[in-house]
N, C-alpha and C. Protein backbone atom coordinates (compact mmCIF):
# COMPACT_ATOMS: atom_id res chain seq x y z
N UNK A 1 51.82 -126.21 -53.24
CA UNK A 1 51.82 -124.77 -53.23
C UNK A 1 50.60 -124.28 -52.45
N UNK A 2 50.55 -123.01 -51.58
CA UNK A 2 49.83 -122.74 -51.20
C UNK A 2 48.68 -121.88 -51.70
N UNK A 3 47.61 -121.46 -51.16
CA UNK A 3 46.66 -120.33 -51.69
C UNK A 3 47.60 -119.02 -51.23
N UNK A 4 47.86 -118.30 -51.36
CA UNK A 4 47.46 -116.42 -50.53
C UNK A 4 46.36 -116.11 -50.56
N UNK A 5 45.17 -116.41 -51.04
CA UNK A 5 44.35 -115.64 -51.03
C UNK A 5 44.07 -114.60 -52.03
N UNK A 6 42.92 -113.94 -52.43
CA UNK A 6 42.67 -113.09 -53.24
C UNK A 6 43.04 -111.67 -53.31
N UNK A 7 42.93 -110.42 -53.88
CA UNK A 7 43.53 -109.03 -53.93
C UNK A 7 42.80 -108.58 -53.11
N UNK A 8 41.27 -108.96 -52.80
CA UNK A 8 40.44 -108.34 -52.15
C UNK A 8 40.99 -108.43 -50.41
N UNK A 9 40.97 -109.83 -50.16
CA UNK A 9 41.70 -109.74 -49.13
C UNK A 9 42.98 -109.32 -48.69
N UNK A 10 43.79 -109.25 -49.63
CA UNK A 10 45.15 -108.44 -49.15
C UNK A 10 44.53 -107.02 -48.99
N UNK A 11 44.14 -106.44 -49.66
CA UNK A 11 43.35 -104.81 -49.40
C UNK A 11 42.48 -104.66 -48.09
N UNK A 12 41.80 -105.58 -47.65
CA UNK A 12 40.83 -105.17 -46.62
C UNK A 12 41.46 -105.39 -45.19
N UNK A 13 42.77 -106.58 -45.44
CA UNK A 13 43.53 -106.76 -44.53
C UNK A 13 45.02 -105.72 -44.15
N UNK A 14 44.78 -105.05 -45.53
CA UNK A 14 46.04 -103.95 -45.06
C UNK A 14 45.28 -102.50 -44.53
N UNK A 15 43.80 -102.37 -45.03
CA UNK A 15 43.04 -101.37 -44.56
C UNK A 15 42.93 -101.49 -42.90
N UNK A 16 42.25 -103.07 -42.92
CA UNK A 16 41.98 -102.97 -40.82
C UNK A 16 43.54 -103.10 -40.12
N UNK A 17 44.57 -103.26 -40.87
CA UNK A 17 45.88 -103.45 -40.20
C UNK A 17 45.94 -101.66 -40.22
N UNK A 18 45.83 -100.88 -41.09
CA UNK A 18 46.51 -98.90 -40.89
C UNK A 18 45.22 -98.88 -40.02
N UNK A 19 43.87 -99.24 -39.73
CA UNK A 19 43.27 -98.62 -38.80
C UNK A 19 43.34 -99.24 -37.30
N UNK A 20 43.75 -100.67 -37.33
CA UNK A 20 44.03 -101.27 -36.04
C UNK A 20 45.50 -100.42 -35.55
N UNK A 21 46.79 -99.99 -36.46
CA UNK A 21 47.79 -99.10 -36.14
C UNK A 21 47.48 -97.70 -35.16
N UNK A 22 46.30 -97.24 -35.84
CA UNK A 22 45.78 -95.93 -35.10
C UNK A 22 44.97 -96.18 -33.87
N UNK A 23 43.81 -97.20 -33.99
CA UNK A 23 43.51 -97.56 -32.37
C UNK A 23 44.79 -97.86 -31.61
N UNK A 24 45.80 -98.34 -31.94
CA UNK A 24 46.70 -99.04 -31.05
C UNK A 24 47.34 -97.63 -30.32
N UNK A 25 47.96 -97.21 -31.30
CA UNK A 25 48.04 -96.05 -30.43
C UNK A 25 47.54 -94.65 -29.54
N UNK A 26 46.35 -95.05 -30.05
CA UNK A 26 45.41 -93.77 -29.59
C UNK A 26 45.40 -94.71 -28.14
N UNK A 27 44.98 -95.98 -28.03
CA UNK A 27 44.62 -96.78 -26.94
C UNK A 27 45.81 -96.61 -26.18
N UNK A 28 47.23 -96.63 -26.67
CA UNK A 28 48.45 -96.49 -25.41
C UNK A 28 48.69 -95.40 -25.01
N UNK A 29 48.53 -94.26 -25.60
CA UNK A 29 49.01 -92.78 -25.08
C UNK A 29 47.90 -92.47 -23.96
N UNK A 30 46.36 -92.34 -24.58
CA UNK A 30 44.89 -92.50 -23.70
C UNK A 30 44.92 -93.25 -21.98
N UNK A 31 45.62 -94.21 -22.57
CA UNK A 31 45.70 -95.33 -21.55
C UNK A 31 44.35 -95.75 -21.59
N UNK A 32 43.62 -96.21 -22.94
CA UNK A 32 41.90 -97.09 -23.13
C UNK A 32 42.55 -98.27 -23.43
N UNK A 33 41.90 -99.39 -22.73
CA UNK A 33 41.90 -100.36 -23.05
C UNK A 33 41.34 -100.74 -23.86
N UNK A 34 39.90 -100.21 -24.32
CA UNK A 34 39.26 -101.21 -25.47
C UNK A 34 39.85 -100.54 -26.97
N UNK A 35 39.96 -99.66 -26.51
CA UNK A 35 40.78 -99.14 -28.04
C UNK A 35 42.05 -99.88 -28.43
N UNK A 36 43.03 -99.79 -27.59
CA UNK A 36 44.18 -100.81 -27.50
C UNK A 36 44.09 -101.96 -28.05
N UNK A 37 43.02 -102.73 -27.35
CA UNK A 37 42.79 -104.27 -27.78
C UNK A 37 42.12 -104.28 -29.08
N UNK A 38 41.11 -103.51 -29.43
CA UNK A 38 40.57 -103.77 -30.77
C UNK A 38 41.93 -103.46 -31.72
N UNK A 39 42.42 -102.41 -31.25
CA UNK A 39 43.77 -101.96 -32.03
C UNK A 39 44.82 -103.47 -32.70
N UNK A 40 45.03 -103.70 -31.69
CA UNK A 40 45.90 -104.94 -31.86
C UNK A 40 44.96 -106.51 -32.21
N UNK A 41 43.69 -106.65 -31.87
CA UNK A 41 43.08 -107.00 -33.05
C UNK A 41 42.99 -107.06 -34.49
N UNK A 42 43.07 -105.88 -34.80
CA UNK A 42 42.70 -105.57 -35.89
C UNK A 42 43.83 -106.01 -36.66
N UNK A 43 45.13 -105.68 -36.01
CA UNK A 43 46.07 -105.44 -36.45
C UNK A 43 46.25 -107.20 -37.01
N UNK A 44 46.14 -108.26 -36.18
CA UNK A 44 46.44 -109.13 -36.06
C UNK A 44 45.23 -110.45 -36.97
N UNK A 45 44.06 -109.82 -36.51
CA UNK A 45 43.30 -111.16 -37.21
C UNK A 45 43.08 -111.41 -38.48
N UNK A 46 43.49 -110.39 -39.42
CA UNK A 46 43.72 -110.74 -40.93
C UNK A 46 44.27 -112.04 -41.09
N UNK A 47 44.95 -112.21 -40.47
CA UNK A 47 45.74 -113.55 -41.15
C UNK A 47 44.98 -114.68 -40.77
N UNK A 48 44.06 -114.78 -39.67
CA UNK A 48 43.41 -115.79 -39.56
C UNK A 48 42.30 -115.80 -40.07
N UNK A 49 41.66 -115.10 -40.94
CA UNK A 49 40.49 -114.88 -41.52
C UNK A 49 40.36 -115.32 -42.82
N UNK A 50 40.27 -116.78 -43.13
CA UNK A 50 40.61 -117.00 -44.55
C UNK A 50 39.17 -116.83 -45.59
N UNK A 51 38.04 -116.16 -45.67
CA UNK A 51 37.06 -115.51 -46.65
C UNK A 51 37.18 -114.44 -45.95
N UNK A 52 36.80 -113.67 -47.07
CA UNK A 52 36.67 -112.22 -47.43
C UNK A 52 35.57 -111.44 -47.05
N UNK A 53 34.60 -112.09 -46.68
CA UNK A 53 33.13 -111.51 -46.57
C UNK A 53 33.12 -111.80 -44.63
N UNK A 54 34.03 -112.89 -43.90
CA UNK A 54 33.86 -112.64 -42.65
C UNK A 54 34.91 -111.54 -42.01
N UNK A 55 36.03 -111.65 -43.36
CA UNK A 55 37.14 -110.31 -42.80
C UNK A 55 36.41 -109.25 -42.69
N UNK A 56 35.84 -108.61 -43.63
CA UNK A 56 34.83 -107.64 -43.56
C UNK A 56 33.93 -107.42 -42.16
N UNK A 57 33.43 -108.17 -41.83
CA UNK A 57 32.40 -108.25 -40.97
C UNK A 57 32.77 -108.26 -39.49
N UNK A 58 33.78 -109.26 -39.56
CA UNK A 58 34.74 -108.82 -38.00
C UNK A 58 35.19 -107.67 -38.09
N UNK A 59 36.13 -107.14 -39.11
CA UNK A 59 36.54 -105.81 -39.04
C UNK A 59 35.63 -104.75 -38.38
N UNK A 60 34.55 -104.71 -39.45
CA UNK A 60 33.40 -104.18 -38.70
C UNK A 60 33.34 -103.97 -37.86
N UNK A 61 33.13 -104.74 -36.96
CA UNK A 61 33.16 -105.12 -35.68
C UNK A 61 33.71 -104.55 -34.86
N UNK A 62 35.08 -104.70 -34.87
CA UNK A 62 36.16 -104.50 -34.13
C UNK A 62 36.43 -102.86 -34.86
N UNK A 63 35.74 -102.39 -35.56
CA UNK A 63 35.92 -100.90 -35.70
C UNK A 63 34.83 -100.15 -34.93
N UNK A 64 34.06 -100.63 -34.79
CA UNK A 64 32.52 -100.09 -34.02
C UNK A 64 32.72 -100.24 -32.47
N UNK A 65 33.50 -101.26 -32.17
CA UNK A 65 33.44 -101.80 -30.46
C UNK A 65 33.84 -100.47 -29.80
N UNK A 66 34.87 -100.03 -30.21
CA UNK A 66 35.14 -98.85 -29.08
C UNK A 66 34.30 -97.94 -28.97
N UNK A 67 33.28 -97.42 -30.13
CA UNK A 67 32.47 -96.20 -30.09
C UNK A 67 30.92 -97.03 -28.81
N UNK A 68 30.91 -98.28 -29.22
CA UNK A 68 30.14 -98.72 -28.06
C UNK A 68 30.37 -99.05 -26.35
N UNK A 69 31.58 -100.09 -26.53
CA UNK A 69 32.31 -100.38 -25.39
C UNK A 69 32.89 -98.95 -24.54
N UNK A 70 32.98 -98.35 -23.58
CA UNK A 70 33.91 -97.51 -23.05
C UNK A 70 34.18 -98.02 -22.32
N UNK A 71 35.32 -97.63 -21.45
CA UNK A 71 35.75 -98.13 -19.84
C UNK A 71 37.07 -96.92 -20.31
């Protein structure tokens, strides 16, 4: 049998998945690329993130990049 993982991580991974949803599209209508990509990031690396404390921290991450990154 496998793990799933804890509640904490299903929560922090469905939080950066509704905010990677909204970069994604702010990034395709805009036509921004870094919004886009963090978008679909976000959306996506939950599942490869198996602790809770680096989901957090990438998220982070990848929520901050666009206010730094522009193009």
């Amino acid at each position: 049998m496998t793990n799933m993982g804890s509640t904490a991580q299903l929560v922090w991974g469905m939080l950066f998945g509704a905010i990677g949803m909204g970069f994604f599209v702010y990034g395709k209508r805009q036509k921004a690329f870094v919004p886009l990509f963090c978008g679909l990031a976000l959306c996506v690396f939950p599942y490869f993130v198996p602790n809770v404390y680096a989901l957090v921290i990438v998220g982070a991450v990848l929520i901050l990049l666009p206010y730094f990154v522009r193009f």
